[in-house]
PDB file of N, CA and C in Angstrom:
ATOM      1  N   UNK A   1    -125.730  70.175 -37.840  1.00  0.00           N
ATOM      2  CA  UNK A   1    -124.284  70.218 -38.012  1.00  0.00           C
ATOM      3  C   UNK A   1    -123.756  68.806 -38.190  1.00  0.00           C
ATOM      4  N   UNK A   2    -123.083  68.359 -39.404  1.00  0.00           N
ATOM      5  CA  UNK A   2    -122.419  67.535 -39.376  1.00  0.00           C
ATOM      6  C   UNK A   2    -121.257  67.029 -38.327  1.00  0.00           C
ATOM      7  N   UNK A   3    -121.076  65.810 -37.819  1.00  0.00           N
ATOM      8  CA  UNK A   3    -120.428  65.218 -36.903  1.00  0.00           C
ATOM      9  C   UNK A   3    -118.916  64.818 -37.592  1.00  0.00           C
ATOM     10  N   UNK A   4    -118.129  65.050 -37.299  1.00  0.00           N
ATOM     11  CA  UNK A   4    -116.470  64.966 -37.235  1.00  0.00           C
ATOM     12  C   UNK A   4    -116.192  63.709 -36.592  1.00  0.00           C
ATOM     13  N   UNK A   5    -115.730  62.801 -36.952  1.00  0.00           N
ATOM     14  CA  UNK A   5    -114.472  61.692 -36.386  1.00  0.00           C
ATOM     15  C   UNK A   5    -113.465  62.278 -36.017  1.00  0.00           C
ATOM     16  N   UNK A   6    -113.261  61.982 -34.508  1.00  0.00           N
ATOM     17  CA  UNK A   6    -111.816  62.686 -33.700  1.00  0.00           C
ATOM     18  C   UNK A   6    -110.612  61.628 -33.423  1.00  0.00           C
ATOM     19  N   UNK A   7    -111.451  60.258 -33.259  1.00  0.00           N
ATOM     20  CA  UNK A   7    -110.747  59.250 -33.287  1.00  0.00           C
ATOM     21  C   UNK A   7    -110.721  58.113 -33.691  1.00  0.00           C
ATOM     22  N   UNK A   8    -109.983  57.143 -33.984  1.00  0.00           N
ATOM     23  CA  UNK A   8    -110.328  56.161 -35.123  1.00  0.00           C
ATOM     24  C   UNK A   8    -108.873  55.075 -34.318  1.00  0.00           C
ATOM     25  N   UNK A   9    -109.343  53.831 -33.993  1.00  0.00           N
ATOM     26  CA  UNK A   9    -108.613  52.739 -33.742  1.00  0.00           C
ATOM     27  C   UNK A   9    -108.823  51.431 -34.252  1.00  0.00           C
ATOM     28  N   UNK A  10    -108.113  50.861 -35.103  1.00  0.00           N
ATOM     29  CA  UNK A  10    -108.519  49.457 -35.536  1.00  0.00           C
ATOM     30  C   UNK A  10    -108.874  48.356 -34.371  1.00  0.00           C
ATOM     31  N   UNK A  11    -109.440  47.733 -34.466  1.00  0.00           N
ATOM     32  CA  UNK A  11    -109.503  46.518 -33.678  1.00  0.00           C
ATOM     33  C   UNK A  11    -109.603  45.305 -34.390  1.00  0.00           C
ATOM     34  N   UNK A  12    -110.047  44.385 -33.712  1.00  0.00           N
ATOM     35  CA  UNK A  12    -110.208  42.746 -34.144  1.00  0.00           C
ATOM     36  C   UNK A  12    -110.921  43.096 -35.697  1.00  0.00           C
ATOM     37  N   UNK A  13    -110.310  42.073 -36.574  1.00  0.00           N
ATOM     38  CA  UNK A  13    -110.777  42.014 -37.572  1.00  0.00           C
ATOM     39  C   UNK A  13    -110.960  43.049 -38.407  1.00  0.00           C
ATOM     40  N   UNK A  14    -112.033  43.614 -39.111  1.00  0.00           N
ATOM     41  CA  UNK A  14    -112.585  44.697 -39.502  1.00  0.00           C
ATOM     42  C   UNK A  14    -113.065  46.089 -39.029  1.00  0.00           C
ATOM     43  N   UNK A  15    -112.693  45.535 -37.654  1.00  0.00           N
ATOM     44  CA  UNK A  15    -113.369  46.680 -36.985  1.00  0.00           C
ATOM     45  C   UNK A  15    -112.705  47.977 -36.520  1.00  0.00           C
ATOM     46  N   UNK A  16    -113.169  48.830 -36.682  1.00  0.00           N
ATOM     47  CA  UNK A  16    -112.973  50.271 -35.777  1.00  0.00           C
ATOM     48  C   UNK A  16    -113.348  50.608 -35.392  1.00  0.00           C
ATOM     49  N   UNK A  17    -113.038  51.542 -34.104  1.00  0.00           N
ATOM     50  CA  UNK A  17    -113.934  51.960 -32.901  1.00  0.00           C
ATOM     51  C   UNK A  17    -113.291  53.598 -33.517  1.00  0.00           C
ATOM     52  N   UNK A  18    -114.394  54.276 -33.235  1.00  0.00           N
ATOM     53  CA  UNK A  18    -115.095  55.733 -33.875  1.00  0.00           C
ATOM     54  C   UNK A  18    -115.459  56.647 -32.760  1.00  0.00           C
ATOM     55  N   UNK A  19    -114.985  58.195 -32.505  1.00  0.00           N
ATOM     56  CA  UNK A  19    -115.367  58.141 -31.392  1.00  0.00           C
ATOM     57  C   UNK A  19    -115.481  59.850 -32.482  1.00  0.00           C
ATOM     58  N   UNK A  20    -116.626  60.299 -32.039  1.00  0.00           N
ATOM     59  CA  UNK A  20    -117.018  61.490 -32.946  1.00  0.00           C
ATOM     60  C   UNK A  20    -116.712  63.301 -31.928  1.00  0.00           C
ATOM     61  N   UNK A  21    -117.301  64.158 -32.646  1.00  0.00           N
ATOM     62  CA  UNK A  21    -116.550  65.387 -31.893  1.00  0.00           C
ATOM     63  C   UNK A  21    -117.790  65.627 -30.707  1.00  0.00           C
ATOM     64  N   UNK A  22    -118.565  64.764 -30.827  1.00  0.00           N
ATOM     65  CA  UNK A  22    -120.003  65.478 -29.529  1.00  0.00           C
ATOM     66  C   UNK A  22    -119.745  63.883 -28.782  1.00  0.00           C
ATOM     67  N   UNK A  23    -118.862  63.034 -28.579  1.00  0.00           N
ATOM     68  CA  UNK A  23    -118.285  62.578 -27.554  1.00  0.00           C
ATOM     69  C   UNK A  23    -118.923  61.352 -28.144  1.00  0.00           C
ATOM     70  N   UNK A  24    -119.525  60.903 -29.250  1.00  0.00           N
ATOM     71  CA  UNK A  24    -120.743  59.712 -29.465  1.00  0.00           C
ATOM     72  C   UNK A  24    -119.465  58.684 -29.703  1.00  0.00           C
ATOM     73  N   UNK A  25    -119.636  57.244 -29.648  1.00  0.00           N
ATOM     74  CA  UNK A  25    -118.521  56.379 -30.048  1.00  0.00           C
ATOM     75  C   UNK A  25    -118.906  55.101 -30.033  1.00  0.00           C
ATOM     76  N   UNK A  26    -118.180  54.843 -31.043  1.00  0.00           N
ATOM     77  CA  UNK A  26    -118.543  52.928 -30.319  1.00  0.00           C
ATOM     78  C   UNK A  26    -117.711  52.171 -31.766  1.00  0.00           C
ATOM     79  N   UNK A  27    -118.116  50.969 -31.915  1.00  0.00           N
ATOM     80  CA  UNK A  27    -117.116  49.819 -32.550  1.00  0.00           C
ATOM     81  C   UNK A  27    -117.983  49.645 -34.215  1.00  0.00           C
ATOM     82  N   UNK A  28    -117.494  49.306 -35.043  1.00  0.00           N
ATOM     83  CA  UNK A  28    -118.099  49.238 -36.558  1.00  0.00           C
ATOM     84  C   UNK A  28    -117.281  48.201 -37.321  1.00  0.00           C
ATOM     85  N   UNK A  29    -117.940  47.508 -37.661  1.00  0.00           N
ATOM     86  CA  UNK A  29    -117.516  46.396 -38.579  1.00  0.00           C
ATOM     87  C   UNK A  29    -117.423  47.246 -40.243  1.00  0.00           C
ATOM     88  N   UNK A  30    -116.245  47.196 -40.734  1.00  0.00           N
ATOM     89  CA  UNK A  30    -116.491  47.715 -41.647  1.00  0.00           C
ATOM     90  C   UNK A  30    -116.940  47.284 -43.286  1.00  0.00           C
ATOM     91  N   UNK A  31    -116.692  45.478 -42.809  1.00  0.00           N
ATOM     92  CA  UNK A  31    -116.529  44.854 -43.733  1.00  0.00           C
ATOM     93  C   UNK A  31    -118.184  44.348 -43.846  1.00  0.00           C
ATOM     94  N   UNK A  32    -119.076  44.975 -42.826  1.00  0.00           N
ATOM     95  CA  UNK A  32    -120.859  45.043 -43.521  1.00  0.00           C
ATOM     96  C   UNK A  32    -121.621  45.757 -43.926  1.00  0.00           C
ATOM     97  N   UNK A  33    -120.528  46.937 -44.390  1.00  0.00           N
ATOM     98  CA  UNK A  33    -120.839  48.298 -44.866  1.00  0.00           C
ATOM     99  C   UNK A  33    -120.472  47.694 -46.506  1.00  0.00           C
ATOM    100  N   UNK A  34    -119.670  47.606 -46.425  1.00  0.00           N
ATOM    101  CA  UNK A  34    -118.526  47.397 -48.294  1.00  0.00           C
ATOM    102  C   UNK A  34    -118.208  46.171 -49.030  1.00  0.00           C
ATOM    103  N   UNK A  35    -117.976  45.924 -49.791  1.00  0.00           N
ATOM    104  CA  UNK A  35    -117.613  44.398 -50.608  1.00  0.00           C
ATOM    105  C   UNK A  35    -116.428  45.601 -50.781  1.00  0.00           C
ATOM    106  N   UNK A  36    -115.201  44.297 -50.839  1.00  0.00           N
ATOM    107  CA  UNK A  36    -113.856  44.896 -51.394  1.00  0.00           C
ATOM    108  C   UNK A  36    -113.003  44.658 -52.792  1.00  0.00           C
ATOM    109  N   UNK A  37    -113.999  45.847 -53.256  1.00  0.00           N
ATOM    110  CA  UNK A  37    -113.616  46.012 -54.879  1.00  0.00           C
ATOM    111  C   UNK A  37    -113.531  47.245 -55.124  1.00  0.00           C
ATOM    112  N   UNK A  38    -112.892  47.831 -56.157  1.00  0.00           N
ATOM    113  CA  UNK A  38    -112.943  48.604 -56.723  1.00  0.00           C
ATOM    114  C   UNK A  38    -111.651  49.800 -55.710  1.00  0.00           C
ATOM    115  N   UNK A  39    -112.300  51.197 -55.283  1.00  0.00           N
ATOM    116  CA  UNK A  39    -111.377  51.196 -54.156  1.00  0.00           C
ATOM    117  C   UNK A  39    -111.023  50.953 -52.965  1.00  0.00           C
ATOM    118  N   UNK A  40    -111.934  50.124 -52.459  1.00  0.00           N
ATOM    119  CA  UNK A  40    -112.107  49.225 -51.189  1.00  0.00           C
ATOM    120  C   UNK A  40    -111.332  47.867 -51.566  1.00  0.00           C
ATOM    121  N   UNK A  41    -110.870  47.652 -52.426  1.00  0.00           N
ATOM    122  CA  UNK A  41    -110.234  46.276 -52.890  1.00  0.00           C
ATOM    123  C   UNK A  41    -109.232  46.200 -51.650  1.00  0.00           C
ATOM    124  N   UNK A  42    -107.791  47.350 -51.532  1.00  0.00           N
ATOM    125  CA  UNK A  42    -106.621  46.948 -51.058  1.00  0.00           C
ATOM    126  C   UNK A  42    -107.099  47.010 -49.591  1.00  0.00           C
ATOM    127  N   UNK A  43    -108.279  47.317 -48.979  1.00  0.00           N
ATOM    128  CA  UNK A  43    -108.608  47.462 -47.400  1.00  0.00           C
ATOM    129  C   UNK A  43    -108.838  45.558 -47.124  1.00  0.00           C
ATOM    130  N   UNK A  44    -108.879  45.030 -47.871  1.00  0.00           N
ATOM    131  CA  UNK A  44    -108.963  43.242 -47.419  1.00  0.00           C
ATOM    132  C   UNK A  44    -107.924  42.906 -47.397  1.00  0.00           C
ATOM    133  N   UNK A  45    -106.647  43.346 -47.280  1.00  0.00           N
ATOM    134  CA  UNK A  45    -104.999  42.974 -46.697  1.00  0.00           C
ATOM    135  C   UNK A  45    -105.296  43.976 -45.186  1.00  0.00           C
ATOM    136  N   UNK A  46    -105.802  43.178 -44.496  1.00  0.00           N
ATOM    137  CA  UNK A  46    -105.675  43.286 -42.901  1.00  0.00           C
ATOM    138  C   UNK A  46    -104.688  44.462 -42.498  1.00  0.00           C
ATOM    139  N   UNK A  47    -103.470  43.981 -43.020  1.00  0.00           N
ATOM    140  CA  UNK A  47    -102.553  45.124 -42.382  1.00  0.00           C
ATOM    141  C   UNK A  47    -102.316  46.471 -42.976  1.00  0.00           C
ATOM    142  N   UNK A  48    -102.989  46.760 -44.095  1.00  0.00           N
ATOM    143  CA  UNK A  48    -103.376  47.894 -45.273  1.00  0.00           C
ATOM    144  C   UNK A  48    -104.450  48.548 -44.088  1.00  0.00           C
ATOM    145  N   UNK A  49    -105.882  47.900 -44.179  1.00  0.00           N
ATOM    146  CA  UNK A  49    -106.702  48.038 -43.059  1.00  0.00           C
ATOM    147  C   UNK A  49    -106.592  48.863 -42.331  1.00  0.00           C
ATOM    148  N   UNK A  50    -105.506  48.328 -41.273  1.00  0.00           N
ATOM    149  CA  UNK A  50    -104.846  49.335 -39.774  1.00  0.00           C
ATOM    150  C   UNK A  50    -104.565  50.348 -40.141  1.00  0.00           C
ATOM    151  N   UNK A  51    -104.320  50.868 -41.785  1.00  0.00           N
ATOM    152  CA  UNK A  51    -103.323  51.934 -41.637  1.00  0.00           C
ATOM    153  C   UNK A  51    -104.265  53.182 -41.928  1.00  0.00           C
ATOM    154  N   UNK A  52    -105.442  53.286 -41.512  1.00  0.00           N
ATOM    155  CA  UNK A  52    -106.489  54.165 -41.246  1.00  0.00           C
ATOM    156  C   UNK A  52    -105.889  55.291 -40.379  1.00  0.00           C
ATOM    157  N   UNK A  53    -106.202  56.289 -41.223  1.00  0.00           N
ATOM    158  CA  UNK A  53    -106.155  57.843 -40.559  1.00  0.00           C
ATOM    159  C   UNK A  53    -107.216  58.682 -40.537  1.00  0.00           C
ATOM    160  N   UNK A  54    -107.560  59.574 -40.234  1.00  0.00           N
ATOM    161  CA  UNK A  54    -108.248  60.869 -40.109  1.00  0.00           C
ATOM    162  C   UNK A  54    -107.979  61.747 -40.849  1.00  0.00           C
ATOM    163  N   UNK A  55    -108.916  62.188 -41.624  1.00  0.00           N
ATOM    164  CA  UNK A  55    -108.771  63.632 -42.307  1.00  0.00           C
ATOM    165  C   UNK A  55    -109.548  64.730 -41.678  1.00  0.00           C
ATOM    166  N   UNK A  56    -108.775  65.569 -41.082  1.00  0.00           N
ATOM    167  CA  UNK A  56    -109.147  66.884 -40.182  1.00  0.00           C
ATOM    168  C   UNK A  56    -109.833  67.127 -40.662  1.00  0.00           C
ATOM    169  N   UNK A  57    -109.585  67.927 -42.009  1.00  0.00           N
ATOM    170  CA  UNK A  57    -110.600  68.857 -43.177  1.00  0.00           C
ATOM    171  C   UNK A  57    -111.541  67.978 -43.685  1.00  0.00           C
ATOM    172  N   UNK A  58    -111.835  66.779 -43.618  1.00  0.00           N
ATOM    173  CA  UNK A  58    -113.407  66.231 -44.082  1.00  0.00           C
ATOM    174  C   UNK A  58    -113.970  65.702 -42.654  1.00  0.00           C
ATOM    175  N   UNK A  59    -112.918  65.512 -41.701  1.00  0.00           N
ATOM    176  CA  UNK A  59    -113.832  64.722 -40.577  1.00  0.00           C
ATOM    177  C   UNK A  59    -113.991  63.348 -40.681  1.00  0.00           C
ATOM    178  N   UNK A  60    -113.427  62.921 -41.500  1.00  0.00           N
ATOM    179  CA  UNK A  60    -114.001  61.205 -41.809  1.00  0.00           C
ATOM    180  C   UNK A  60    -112.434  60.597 -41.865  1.00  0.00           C
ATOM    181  N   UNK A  61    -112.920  59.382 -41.869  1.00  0.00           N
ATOM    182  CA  UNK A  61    -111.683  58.125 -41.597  1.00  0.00           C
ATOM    183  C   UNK A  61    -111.092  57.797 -43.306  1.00  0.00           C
ATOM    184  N   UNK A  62    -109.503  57.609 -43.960  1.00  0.00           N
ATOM    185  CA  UNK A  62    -109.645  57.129 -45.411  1.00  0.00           C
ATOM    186  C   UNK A  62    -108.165  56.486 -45.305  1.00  0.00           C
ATOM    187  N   UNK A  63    -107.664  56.118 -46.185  1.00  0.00           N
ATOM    188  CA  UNK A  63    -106.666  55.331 -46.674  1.00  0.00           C
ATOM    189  C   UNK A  63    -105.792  55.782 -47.619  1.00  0.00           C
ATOM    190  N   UNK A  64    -104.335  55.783 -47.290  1.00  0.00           N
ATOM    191  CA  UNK A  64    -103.831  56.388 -48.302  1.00  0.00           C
ATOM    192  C   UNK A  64    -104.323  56.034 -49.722  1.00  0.00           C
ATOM    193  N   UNK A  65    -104.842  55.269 -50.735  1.00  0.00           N
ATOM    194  CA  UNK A  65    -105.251  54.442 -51.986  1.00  0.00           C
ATOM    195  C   UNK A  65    -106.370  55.438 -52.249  1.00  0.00           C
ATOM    196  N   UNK A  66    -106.894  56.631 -51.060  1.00  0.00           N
ATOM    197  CA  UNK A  66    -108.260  57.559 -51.805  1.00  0.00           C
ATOM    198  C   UNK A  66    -109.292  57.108 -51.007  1.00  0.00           C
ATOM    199  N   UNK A  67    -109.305  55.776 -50.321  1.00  0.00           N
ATOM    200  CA  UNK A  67    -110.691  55.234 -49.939  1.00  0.00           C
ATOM    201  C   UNK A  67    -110.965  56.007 -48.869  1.00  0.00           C
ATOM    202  N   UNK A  68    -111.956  56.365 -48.522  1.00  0.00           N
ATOM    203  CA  UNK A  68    -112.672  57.239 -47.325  1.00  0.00           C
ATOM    204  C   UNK A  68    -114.470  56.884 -47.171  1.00  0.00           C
ATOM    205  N   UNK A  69    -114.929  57.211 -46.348  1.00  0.00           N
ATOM    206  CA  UNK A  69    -116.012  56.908 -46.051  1.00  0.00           C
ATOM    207  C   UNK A  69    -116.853  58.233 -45.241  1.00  0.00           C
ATOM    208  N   UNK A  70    -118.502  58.519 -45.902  1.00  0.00           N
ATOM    209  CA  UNK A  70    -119.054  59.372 -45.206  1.00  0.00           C
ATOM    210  C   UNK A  70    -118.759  59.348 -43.754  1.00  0.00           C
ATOM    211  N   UNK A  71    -118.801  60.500 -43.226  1.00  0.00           N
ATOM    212  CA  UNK A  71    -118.343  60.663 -41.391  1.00  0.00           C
ATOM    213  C   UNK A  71    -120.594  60.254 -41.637  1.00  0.00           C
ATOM    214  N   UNK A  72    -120.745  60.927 -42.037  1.00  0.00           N
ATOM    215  CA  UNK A  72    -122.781  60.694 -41.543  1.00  0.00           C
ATOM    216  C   UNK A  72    -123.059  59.390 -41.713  1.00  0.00           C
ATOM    217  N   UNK A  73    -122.866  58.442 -42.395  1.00  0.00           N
ATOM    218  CA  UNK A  73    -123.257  57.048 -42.727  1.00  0.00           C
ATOM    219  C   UNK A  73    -122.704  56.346 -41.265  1.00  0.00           C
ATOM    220  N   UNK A  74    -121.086  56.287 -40.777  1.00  0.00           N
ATOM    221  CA  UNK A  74    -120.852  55.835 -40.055  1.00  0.00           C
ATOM    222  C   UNK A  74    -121.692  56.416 -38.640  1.00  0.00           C
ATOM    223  N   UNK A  75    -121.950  57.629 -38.456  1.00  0.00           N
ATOM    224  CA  UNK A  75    -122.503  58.179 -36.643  1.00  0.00           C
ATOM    225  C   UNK A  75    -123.724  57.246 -37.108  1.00  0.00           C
ATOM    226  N   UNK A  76    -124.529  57.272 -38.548  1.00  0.00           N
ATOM    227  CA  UNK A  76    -125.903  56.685 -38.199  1.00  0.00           C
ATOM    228  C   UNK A  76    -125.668  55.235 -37.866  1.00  0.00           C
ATOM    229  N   UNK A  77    -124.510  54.626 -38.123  1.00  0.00           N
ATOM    230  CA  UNK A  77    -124.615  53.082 -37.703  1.00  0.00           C
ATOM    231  C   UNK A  77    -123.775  53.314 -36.394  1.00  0.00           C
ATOM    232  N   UNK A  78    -123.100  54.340 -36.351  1.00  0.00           N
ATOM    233  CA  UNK A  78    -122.503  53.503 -34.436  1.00  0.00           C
ATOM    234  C   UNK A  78    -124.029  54.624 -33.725  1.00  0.00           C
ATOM    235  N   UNK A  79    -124.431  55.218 -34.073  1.00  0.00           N
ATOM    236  CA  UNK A  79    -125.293  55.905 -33.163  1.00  0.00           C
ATOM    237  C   UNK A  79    -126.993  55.841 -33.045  1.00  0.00           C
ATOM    238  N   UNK A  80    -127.584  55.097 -34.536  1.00  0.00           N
ATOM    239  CA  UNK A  80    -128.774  54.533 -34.646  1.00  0.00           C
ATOM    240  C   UNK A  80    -129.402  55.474 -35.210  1.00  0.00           C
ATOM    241  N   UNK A  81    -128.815  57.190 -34.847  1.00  0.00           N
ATOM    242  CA  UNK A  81    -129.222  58.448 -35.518  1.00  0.00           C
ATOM    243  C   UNK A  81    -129.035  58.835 -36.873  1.00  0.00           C
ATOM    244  N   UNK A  82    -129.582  59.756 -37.821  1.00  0.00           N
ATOM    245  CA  UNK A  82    -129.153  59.978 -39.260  1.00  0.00           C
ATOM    246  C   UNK A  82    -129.208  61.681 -39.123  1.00  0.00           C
ATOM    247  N   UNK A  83    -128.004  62.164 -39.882  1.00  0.00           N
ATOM    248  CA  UNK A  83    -128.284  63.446 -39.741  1.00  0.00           C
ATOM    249  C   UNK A  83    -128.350  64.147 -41.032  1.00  0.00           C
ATOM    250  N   UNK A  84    -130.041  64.610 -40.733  1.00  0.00           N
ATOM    251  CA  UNK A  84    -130.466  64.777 -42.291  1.00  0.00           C
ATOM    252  C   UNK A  84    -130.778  66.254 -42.584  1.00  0.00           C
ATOM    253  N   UNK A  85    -130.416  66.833 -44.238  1.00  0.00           N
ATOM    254  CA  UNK A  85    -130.364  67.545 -44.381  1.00  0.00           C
ATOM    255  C   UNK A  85    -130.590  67.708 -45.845  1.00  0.00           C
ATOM    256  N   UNK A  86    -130.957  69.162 -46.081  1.00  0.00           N
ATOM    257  CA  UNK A  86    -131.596  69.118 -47.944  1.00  0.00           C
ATOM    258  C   UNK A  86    -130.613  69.964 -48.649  1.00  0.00           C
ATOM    259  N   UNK A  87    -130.243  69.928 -49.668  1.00  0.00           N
ATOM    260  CA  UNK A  87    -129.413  70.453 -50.534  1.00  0.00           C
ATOM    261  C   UNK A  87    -129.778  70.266 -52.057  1.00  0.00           C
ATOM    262  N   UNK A  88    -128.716  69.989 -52.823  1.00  0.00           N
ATOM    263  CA  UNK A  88    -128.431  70.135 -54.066  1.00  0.00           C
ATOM    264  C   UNK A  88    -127.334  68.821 -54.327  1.00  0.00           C
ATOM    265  N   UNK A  89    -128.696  67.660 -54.251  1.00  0.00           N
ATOM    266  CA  UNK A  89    -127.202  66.627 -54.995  1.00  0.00           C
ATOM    267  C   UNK A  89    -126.649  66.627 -56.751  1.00  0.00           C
ATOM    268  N   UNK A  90    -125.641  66.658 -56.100  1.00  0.00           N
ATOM    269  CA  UNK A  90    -124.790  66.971 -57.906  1.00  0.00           C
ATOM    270  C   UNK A  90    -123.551  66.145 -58.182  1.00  0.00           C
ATOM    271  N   UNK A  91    -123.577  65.137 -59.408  1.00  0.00           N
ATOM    272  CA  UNK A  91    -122.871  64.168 -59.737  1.00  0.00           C
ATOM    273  C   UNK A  91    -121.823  65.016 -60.388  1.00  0.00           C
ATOM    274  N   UNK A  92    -120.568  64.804 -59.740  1.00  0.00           N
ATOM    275  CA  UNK A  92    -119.057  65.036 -59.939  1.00  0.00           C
ATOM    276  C   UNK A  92    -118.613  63.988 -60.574  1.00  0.00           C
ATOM    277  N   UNK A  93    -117.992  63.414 -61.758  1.00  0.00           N
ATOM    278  CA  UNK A  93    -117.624  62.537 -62.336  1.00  0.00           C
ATOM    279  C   UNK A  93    -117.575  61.390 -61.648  1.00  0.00           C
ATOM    280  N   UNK A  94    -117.974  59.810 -60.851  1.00  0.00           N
ATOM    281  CA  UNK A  94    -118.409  59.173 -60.049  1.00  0.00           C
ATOM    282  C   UNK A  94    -118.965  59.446 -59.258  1.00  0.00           C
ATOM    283  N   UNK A  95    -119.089  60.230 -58.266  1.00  0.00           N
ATOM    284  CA  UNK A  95    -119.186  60.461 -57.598  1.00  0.00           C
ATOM    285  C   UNK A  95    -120.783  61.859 -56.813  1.00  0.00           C
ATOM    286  N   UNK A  96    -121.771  61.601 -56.341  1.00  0.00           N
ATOM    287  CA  UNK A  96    -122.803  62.553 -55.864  1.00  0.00           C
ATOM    288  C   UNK A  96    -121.963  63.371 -54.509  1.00  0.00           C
ATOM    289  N   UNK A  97    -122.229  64.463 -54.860  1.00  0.00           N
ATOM    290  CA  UNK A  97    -122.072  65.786 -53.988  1.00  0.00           C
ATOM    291  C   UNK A  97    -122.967  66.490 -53.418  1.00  0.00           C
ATOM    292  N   UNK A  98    -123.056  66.490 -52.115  1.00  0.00           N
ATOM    293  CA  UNK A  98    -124.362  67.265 -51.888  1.00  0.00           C
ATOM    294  C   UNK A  98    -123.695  69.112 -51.261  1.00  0.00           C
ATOM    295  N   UNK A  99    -124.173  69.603 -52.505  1.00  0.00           N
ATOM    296  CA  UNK A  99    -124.416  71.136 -52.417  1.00  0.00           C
ATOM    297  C   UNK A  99    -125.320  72.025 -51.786  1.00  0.00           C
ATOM    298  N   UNK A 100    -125.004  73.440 -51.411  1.00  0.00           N
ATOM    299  CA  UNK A 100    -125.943  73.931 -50.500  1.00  0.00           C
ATOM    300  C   UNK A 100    -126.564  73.189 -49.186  1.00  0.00           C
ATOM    301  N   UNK A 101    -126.126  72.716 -48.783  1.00  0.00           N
ATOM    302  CA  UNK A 101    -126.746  71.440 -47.471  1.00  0.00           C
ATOM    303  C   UNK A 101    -127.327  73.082 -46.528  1.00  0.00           C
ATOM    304  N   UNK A 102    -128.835  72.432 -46.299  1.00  0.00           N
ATOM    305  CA  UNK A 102    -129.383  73.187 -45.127  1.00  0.00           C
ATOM    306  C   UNK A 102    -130.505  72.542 -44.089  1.00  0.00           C
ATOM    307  N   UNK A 103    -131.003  73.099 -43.497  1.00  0.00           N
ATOM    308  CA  UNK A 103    -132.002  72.227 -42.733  1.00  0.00           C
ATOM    309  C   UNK A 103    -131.873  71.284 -42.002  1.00  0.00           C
ATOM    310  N   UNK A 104    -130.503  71.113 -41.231  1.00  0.00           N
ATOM    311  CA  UNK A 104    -129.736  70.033 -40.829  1.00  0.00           C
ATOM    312  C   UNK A 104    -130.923  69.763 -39.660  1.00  0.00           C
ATOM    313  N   UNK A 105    -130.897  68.360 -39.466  1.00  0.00           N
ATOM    314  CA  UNK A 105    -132.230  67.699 -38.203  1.00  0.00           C
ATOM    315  C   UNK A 105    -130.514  66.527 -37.820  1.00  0.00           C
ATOM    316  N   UNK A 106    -131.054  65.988 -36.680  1.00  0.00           N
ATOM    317  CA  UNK A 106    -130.838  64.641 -36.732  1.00  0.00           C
ATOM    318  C   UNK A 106    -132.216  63.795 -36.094  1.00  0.00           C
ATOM    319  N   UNK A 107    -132.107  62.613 -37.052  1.00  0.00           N
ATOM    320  CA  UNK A 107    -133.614  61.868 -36.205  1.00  0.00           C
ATOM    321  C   UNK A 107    -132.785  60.540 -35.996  1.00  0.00           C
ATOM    322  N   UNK A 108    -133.128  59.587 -35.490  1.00  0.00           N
ATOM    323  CA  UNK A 108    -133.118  58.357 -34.517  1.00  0.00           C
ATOM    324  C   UNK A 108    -134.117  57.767 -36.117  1.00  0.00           C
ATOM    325  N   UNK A 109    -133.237  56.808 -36.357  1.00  0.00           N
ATOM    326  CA  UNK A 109    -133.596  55.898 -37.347  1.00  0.00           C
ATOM    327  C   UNK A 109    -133.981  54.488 -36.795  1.00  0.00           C
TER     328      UNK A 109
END
C-alpha cells in the first residue's frame, strides 16, 4: 500500500518535515532531490517554497504552479525504505504513469 503525506511543515531553508499516514516522519532537504528549473524553477523564491500544501487525493506535497512530488520517493528518503511494486509504466505526454500497480513489498534500501 502506498504511503500518504498527512503532514507537511516548512522549515529552515529547503526543508520539510513529512510526517506520513503509518505515523513514519522526519525532515527532507528538498533542494537534493531537484535543480530548480523547469517546474521546480518558482520553488527557489523561499517564500513561494513555504506555500506547500497537501493533496488529499494524491497523498503527496505540490505547489500551486503544478509542482508536486512522488509521496514513494520522499518515505524512501525520510524512511531508508522503498515501496515497490509492478505494473504497467505508461508515458502520458511528459510524464511516466504507472498502471495496474500490484505486488506492493516495501524493502529497506
Amino acid at each position: 500500500m502506498l504511503k500518504d503525506i498527512i503532514t507537511v511543515e516548512p522549515r529552515k531553508g529547503y526543508q520539510l518535515y513529512l510526517k506520513f499516514e503509518d505515523e513514519k516522519q522526519g525532515i527532507i532537504d528538498i533542494s537534493k532531490l531537484i535543480s530548480f528549473t523547469g517546474v521546480f524553477a518558482p520553488l527557489q523564491d523561499i517564500e513561494y517554497f513555504k506555500q506547500v500544501k497537501i493533496n488529499p487525493e494524491w497523498g503527496t506535497i505540490y505547489w500551486e504552479n503544478g509542482a508536486d512530488f512522488d509521496p514513494d520517493v520522499l518515505y524512501a528518503e525520510i524512511t531508508g525504505e522503498a515501496i515497490v511494486c509492478t505494473g504497467d509504466l505508461v508515458k502520458e505526454t511528459d510524464i511516466f504513469v504507472l498502471k495496474n500497480p500490484r505486488d506492493f513489498q516495501i524493502e529497506n534500501i
